[in-house]
N, C-alpha and C. Protein backbone atom coordinates (compact mmCIF):
# COMPACT_ATOMS: atom_id res chain seq x y z
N UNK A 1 82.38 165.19 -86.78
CA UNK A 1 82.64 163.97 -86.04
C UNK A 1 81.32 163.42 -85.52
N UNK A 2 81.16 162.37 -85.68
CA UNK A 2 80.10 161.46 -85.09
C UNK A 2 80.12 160.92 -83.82
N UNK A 3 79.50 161.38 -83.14
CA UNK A 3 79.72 159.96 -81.46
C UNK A 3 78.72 159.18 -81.60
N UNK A 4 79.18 157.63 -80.62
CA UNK A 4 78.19 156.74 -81.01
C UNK A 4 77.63 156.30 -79.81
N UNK A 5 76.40 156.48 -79.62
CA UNK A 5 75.13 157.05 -79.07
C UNK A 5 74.69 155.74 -78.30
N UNK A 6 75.88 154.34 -78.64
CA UNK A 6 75.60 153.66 -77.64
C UNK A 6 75.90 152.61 -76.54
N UNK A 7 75.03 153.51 -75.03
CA UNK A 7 75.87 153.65 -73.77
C UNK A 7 76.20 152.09 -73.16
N UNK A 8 76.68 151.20 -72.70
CA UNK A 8 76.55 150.09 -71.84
C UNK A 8 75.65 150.32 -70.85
N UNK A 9 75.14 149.47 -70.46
CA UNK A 9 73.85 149.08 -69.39
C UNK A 9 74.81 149.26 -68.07
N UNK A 10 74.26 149.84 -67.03
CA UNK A 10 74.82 150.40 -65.74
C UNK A 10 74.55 148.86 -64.73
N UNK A 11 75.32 148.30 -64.52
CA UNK A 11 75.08 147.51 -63.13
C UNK A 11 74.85 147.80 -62.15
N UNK A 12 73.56 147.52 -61.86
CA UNK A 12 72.91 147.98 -60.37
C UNK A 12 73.73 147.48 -59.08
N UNK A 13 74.73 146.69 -59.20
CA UNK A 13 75.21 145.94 -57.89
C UNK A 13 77.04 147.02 -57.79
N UNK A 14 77.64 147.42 -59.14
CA UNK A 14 78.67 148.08 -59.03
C UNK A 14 78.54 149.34 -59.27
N UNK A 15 77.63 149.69 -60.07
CA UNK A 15 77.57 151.24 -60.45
C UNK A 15 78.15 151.23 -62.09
N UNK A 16 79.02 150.41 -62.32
CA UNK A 16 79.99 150.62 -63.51
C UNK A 16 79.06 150.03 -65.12
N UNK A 17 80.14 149.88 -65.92
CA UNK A 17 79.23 149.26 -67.27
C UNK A 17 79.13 147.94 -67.14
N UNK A 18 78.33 147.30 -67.89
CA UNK A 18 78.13 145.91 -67.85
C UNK A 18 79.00 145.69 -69.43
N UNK A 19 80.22 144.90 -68.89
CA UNK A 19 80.61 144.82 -70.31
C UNK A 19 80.41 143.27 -70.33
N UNK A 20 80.20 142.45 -71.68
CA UNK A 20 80.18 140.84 -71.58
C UNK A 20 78.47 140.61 -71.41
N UNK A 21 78.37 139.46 -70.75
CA UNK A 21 77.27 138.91 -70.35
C UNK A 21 76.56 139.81 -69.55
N UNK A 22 74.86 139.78 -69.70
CA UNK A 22 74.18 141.01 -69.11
C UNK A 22 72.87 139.60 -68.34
N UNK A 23 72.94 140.55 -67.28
CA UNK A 23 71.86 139.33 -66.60
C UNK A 23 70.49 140.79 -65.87
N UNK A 24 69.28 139.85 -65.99
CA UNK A 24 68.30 141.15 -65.75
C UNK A 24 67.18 140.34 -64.57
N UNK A 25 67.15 140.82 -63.72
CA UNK A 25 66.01 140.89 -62.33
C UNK A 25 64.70 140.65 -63.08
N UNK A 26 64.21 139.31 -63.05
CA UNK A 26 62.90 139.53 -63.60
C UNK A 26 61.70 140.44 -62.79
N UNK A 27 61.83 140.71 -61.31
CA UNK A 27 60.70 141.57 -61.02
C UNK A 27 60.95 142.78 -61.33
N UNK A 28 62.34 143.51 -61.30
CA UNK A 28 62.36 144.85 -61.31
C UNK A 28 63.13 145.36 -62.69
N UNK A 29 63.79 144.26 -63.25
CA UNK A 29 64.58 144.67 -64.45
C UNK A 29 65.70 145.11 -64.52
N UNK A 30 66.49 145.00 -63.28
CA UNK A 30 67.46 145.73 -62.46
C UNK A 30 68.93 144.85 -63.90
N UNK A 31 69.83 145.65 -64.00
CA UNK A 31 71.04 144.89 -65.00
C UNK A 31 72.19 144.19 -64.05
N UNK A 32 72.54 143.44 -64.59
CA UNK A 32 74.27 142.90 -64.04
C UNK A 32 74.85 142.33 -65.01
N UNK A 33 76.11 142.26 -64.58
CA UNK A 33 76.82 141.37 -65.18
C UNK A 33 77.35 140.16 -64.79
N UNK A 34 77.83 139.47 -64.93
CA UNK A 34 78.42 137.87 -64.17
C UNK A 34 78.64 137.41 -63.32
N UNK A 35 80.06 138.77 -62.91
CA UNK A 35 80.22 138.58 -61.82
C UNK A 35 79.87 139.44 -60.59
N UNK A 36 78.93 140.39 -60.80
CA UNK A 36 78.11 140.65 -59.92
C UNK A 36 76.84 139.84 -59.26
N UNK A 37 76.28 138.55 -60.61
CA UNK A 37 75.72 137.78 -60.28
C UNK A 37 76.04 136.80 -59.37
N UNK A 38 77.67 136.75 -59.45
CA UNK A 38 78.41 135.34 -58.54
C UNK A 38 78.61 135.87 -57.45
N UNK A 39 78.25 137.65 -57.10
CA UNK A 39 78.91 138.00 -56.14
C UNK A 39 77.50 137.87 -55.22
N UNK A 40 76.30 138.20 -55.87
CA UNK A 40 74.91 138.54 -55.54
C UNK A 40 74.55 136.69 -55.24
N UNK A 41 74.68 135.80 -55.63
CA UNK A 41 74.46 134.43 -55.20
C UNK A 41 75.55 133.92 -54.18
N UNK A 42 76.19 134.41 -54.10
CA UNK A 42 77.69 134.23 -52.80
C UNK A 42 76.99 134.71 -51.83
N UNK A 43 77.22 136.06 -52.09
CA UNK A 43 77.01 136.96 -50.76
C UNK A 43 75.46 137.42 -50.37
N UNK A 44 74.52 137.53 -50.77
CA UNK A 44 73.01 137.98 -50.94
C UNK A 44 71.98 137.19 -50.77
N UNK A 45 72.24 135.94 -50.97
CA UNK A 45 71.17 134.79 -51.48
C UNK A 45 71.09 134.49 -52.45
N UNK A 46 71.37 135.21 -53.69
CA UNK A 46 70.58 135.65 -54.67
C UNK A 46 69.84 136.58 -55.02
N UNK A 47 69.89 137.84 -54.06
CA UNK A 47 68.68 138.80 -54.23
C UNK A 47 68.68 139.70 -55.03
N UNK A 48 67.88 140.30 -55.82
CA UNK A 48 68.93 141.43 -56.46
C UNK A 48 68.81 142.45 -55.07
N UNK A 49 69.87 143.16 -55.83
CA UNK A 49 70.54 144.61 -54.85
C UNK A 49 69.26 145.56 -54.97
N UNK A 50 68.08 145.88 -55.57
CA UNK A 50 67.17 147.16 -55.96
C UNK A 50 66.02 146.90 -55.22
N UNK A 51 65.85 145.77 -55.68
CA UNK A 51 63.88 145.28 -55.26
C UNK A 51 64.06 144.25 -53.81
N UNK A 52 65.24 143.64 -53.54
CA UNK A 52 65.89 142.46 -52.92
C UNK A 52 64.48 141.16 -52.92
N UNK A 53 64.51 141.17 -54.33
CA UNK A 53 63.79 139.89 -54.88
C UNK A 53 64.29 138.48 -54.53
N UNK A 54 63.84 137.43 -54.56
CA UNK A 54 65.08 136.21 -54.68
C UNK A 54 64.44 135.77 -55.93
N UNK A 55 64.56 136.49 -57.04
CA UNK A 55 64.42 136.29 -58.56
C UNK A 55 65.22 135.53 -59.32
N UNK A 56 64.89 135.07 -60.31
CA UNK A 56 65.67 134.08 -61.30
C UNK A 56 65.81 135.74 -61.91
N UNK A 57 67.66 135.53 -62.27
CA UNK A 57 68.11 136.67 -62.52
C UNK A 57 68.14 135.93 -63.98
N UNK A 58 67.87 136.55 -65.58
CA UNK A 58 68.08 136.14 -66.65
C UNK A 58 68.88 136.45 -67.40
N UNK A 59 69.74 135.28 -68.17
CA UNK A 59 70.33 136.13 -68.96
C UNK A 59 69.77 136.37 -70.48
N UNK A 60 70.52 138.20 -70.25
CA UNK A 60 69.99 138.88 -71.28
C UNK A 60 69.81 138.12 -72.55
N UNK A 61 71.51 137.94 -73.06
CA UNK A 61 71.74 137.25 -74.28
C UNK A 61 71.21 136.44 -74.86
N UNK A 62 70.77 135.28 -73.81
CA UNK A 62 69.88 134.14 -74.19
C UNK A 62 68.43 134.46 -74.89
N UNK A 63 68.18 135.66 -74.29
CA UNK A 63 66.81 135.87 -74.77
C UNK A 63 66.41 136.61 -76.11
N UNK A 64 67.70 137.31 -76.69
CA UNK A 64 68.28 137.63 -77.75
C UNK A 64 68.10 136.44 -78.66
N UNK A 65 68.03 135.63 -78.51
CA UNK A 65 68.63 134.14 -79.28
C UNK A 65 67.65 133.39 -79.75
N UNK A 66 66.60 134.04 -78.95
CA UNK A 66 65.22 133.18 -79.27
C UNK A 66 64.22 133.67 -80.25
């Protein structure tokens, strides 16, 4: 049997997987997902949760694309 070797990105703001859209802390690199982002611009400022940057959080995907 084969397992497949690959894990989802951990969200720094829930602990859990980032499933969907992946957004990344440009100072620290920290991961999220969407709605940890909506929760982190609601409730935070915007900061991330690790470095408490007020960073343009990016999304991952987009940068995939380029």
């Amino acid at each position: 049997m084969r397992w497949n070797n690959i894990n989802p990105a951990v969200d720094a703001f829930t602990g859990g997987p980032v499933l969907g859209d992946q957004f990344k802390c440009q100072k620290c690199g920290s991961i999220y997902g969407r709605e940890s982002v909506n929760q982190l611009v609601a409730n935070n400022l915007g900061r991330c949760i690790s470095c408490e940057a007020q960073s343009v959080l990016l999304d991952i995907n987009e940068e995939d694309n380029t």
